[in-house]
Protein backbone atom coordinates (compact mmCIF):
# COMPACT_ATOMS: atom_id res chain seq x y z
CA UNK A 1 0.00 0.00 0.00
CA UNK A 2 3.00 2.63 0.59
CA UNK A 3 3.57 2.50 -2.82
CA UNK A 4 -0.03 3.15 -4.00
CA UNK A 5 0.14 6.20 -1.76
CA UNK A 6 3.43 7.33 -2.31
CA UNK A 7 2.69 7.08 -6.05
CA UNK A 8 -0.37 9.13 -5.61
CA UNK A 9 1.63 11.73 -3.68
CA UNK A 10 4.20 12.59 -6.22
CA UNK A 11 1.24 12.79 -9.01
CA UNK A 12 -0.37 15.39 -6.56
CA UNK A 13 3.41 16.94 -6.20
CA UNK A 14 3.99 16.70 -9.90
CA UNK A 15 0.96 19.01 -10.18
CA UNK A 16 0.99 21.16 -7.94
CA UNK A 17 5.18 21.41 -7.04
CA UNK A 18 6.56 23.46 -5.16
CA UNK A 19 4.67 21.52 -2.19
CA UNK A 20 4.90 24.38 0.43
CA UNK A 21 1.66 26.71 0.02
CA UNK A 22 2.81 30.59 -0.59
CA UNK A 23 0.79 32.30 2.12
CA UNK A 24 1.05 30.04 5.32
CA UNK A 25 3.68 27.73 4.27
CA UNK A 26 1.34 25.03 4.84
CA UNK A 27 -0.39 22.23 3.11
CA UNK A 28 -2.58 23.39 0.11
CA UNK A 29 -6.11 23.01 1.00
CA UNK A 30 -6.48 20.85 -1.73
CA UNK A 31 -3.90 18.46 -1.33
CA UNK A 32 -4.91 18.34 2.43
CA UNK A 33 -8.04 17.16 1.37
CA UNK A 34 -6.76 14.28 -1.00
CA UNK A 35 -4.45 13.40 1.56
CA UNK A 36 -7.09 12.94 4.28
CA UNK A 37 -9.27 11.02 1.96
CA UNK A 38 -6.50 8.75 1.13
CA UNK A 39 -5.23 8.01 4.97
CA UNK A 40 -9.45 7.45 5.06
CA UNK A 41 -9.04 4.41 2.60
CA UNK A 42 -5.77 2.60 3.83
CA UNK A 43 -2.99 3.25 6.10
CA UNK A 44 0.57 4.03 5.30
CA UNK A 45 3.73 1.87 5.58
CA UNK A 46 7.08 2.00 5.36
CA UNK A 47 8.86 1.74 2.53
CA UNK A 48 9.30 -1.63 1.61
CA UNK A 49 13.73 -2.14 0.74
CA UNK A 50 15.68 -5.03 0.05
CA UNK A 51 18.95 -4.33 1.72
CA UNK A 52 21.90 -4.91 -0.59
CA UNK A 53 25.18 -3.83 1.24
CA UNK A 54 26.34 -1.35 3.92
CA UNK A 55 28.09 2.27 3.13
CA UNK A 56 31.83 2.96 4.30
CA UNK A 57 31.60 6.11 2.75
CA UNK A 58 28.86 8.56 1.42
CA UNK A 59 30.18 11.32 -0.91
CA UNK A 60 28.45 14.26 -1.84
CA UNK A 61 28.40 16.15 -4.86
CA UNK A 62 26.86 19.49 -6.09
CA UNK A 63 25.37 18.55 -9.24
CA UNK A 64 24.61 21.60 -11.77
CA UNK A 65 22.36 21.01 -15.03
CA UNK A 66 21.19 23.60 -18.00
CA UNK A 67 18.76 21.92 -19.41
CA UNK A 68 19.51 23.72 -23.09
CA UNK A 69 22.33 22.44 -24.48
CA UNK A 70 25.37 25.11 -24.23
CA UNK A 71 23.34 27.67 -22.67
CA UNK A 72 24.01 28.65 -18.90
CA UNK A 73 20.36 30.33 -17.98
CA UNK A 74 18.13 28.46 -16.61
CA UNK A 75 20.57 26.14 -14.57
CA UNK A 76 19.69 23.87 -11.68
CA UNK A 77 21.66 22.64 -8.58
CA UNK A 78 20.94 20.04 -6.30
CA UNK A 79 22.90 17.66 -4.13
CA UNK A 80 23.52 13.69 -5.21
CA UNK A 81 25.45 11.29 -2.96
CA UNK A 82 27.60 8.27 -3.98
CA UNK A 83 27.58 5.45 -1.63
CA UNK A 84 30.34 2.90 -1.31
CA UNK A 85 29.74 -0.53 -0.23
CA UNK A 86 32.13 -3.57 0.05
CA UNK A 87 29.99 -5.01 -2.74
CA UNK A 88 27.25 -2.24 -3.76
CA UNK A 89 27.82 0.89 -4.68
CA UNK A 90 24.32 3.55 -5.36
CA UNK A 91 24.37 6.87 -6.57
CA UNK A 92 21.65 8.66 -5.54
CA UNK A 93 20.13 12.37 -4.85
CA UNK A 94 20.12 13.62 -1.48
CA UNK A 95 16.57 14.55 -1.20
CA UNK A 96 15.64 11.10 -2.02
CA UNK A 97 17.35 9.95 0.22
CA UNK A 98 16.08 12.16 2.75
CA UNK A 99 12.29 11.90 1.68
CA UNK A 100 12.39 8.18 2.31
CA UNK A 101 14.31 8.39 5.49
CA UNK A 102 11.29 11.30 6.13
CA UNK A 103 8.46 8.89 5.27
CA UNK A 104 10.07 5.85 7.75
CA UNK A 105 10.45 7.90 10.24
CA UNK A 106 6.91 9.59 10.29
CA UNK A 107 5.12 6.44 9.68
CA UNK A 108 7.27 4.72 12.65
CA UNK A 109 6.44 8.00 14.69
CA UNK A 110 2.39 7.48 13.66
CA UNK A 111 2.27 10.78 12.18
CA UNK A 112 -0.64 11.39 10.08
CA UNK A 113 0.02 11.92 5.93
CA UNK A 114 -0.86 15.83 6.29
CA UNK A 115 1.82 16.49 8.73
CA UNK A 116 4.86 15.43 7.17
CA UNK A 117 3.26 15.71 3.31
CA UNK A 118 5.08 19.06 3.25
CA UNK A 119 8.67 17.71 4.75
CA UNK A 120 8.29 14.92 2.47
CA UNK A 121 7.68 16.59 -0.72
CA UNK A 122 10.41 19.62 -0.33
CA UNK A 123 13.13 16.61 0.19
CA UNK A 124 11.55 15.40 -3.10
CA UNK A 125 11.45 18.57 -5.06
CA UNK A 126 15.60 19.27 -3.65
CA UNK A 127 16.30 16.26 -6.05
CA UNK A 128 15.57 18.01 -9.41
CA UNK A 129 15.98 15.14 -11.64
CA UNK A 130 15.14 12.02 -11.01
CA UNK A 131 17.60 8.69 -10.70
CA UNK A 132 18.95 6.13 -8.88
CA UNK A 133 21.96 3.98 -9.77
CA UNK A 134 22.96 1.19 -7.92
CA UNK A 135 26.75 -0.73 -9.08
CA UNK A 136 27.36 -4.02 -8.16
CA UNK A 137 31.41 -4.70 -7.84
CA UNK A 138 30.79 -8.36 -7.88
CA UNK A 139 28.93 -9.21 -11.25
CA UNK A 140 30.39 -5.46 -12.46
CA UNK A 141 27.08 -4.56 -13.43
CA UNK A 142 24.69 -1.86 -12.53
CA UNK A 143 20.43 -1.66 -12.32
CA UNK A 144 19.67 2.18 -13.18
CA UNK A 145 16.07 3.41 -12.27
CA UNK A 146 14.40 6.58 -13.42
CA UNK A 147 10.85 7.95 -13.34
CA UNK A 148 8.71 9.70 -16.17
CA UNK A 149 6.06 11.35 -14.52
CA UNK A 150 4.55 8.68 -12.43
CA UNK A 151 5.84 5.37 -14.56
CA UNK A 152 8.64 3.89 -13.07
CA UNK A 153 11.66 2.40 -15.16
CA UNK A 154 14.55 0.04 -14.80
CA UNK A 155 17.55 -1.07 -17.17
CA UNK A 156 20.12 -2.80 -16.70
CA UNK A 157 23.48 -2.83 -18.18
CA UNK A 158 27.25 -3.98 -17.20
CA UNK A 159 29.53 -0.45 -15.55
CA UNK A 160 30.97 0.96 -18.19
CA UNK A 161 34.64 1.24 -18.30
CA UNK A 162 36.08 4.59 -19.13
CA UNK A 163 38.85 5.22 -21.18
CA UNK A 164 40.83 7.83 -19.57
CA UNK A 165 43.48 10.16 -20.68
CA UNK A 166 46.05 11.04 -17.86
CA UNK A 167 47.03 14.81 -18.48
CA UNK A 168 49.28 17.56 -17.02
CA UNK A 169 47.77 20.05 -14.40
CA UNK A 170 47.02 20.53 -11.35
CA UNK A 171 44.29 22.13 -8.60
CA UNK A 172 42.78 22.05 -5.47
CA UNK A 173 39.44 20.98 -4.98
CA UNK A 174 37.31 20.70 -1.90
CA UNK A 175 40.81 20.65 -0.05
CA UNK A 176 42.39 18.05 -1.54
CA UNK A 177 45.31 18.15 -4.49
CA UNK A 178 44.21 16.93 -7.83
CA UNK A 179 45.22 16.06 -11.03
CA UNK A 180 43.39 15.83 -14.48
CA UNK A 181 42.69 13.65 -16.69
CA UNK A 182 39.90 12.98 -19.55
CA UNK A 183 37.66 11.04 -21.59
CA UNK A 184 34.61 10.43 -24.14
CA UNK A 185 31.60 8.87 -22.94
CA UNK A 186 28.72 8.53 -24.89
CA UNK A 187 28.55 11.42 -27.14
CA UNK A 188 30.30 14.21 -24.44
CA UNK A 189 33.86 14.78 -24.16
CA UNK A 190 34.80 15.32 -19.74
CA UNK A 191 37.37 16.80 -18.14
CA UNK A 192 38.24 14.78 -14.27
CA UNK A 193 40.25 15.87 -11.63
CA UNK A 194 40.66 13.05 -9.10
CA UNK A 195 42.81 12.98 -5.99
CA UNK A 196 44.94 10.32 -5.37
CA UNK A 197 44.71 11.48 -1.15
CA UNK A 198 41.48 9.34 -1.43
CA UNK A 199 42.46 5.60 -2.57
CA UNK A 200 39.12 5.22 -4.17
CA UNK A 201 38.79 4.60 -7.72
CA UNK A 202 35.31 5.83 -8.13
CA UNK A 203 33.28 9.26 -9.15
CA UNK A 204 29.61 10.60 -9.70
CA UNK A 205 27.25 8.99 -12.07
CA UNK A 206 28.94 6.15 -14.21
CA UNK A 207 32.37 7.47 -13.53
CA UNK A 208 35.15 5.79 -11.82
CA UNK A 209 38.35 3.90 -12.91
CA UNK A 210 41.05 6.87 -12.32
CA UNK A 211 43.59 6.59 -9.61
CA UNK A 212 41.91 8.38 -7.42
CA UNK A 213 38.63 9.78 -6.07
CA UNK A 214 36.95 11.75 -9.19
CA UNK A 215 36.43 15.36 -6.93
CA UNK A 216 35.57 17.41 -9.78
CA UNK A 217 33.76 16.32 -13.57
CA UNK A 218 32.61 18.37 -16.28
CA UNK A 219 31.77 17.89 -19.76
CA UNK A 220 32.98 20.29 -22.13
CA UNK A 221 29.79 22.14 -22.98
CA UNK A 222 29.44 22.65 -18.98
CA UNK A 223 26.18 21.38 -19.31
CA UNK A 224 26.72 18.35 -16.48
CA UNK A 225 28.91 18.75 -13.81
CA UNK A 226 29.93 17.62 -10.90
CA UNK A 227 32.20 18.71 -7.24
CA UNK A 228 32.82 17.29 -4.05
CA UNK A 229 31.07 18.85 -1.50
CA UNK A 230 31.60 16.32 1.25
CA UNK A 231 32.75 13.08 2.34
CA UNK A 232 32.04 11.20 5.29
CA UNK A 233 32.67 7.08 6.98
CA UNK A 234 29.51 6.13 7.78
CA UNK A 235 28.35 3.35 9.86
CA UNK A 236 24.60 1.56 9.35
CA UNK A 237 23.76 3.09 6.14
CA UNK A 238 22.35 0.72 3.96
CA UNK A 239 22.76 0.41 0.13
CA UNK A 240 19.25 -0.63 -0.57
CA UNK A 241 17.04 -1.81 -3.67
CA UNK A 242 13.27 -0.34 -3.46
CA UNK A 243 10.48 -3.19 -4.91
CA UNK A 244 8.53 -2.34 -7.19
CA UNK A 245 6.01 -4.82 -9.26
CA UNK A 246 4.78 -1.98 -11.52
CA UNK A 247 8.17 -0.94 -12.81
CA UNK A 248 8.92 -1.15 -16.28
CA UNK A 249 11.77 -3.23 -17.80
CA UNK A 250 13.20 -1.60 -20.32
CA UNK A 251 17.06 -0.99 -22.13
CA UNK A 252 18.92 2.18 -21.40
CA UNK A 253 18.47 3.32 -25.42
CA UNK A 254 14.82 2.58 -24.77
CA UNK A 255 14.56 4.74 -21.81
CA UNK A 256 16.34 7.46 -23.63
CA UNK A 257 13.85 7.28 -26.46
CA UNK A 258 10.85 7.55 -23.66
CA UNK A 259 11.93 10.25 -22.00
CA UNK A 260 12.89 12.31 -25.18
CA UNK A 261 8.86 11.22 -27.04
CA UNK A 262 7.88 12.64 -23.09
CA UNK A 263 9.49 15.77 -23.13
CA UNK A 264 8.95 16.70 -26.47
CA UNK A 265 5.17 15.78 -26.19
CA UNK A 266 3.90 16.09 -22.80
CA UNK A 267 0.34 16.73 -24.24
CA UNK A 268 0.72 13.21 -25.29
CA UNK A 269 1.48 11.42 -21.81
CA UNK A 270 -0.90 8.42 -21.14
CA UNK A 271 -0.90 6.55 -18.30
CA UNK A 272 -2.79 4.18 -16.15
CA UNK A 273 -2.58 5.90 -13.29
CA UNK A 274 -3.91 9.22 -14.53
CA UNK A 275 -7.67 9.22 -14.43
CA UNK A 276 -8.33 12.65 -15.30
CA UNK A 277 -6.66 15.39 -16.84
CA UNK A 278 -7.06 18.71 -15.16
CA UNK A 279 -7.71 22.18 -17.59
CA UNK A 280 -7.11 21.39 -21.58
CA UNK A 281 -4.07 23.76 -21.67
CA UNK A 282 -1.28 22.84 -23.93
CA UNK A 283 1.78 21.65 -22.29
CA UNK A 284 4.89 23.54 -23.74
CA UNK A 285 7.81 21.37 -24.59
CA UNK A 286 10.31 20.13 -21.54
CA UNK A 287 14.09 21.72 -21.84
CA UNK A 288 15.38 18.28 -21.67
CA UNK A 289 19.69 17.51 -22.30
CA UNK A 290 20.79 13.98 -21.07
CA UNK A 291 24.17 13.26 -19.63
CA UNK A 292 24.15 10.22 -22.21
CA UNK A 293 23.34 11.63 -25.83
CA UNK A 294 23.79 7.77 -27.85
């Protein structure tokens, strides 16, 4: 059932997002409403997880997007965390994260929907693109899920391994002395600087294989990017897998193509889950630029 009524919650969020209401900074009456109504029909639980692995390290990155290819206005910002494992490694956002660890917490502490709706759903909004990659070291593959709208999406793939270029240079970044290095991934040419201080071979998103920790990652169009913001030993943080039976299988080139047909043609989203469309409004197009462009 938590996933019927978290579901339902990020279609009302979808709609309505920002969550907070602009004159009290409470819960829109509407919402408020739905929410009660819902909590009338079943009761919330916690988020059901299949525990994979336990973190030794969590490492934070500022991530900054421009949606429009080569063009720096508008830009967004937002906080993703890698999370290193024995075995498992997931790269995550923050306010995923933290809107899960939100939801357990309230449901644990009986709190009704209404009064942690808003707490929830600003945790969810801080993670402005959705994602969630989890890396397995052992079978040296990875399981990448991703949202469109409401549908849920899966693909799986092995971790791809990066050709990198050692170069000359040098920098500071977050505190730590780096060097450079780059490489071509799917249709975007990066620039790394990694720091061999931290023996850990890994990056943001896909990235990993230099000598190093990857602190700072940028493709040359400066339309992704990536820089340490933090990094942390950890101990009982979980590396976890979240069930779903109504996710979609598909191949990463197929979940490309979705979310392209999506964004170019929100007007013609159709889902299950939808039963009405509010106003007849046309959609305009989503400013939509993936990391992975083939």
């Amino acid at each position: 059932m938590a996933l019927k009524l978290r579901a339902t919650i990020i279609l009302l969020f979808c709609a309505v997002a920002p969550p907070m209401n602009a004159q009290n900074g409470g819960v829109h009456p509407n919402i408020r409403e739905t929410l009660e109504q819902m909590e009338s029909i079943a009761k919330p639980d916690t988020v059901k997880k299949v525990i994979l692995d336990y973190a030794q390290y969590q490492i934070y990155y500022e991530k900054v997007y421009h949606p429009i290819p080569s063009v720096r206005q508008p830009e967004a910002k937002w906080i993703q965390v890698l999370q290193v494992g024995s075995q498992w490694h997931a790269f995550a956002n923050l306010g995923n994260l933290q809107a899960d660890s939100i939801w357990d917490a309230s449901i644990r502490a009986g709190k009704r929907l209404v009064d942690f709706y808003t707490a929830y759903s600003n945790a969810s909004y801080s993670a402005r693109v959705p994602g969630w990659i989890l890396l397995n070291n052992v079978t040296d593959s990875l399981e990448f899920y991703d949202r469109i709208f409401v549908e849920h999406y899966c693909y799986k793939e092995p971790i791809p391994k990066m050709e990198w270029k050692l170069l000359e240079g040098d920098t500071i970044v977050a505190g730590y002395a780096c060097k450079k290095a780059s490489t071509h991934f799917r249709g975007r040419d990066y620039i790394a600087w990694y720091t061999e201080e931290v023996p850990l071979a890994y990056g943001p998103y896909k990235f990993r294989g230099l000598p190093g920790l990857i602190t700072c990652l940028y493709d040359t169009a400066r339309d992704h990017s990536y820089s340490l913001v933090g990094l942390e030993k950890v101990q009982g943080k979980y590396i976890y897998r979240k069930p779903n039976k109504n996710i979609f299988n598909t191949t990463r080139l197929g979940l490309l193509k979705a979310k392209k047909n999506y964004t170019s043609h929100p007007d013609g989203y159709k889902s299950d889950k939808i039963i009405s469309h509010t106003g007849s409004a046309k959609k305009q197009n989503i400013p939509y630029n993936p990391i992975e462009l083939e």
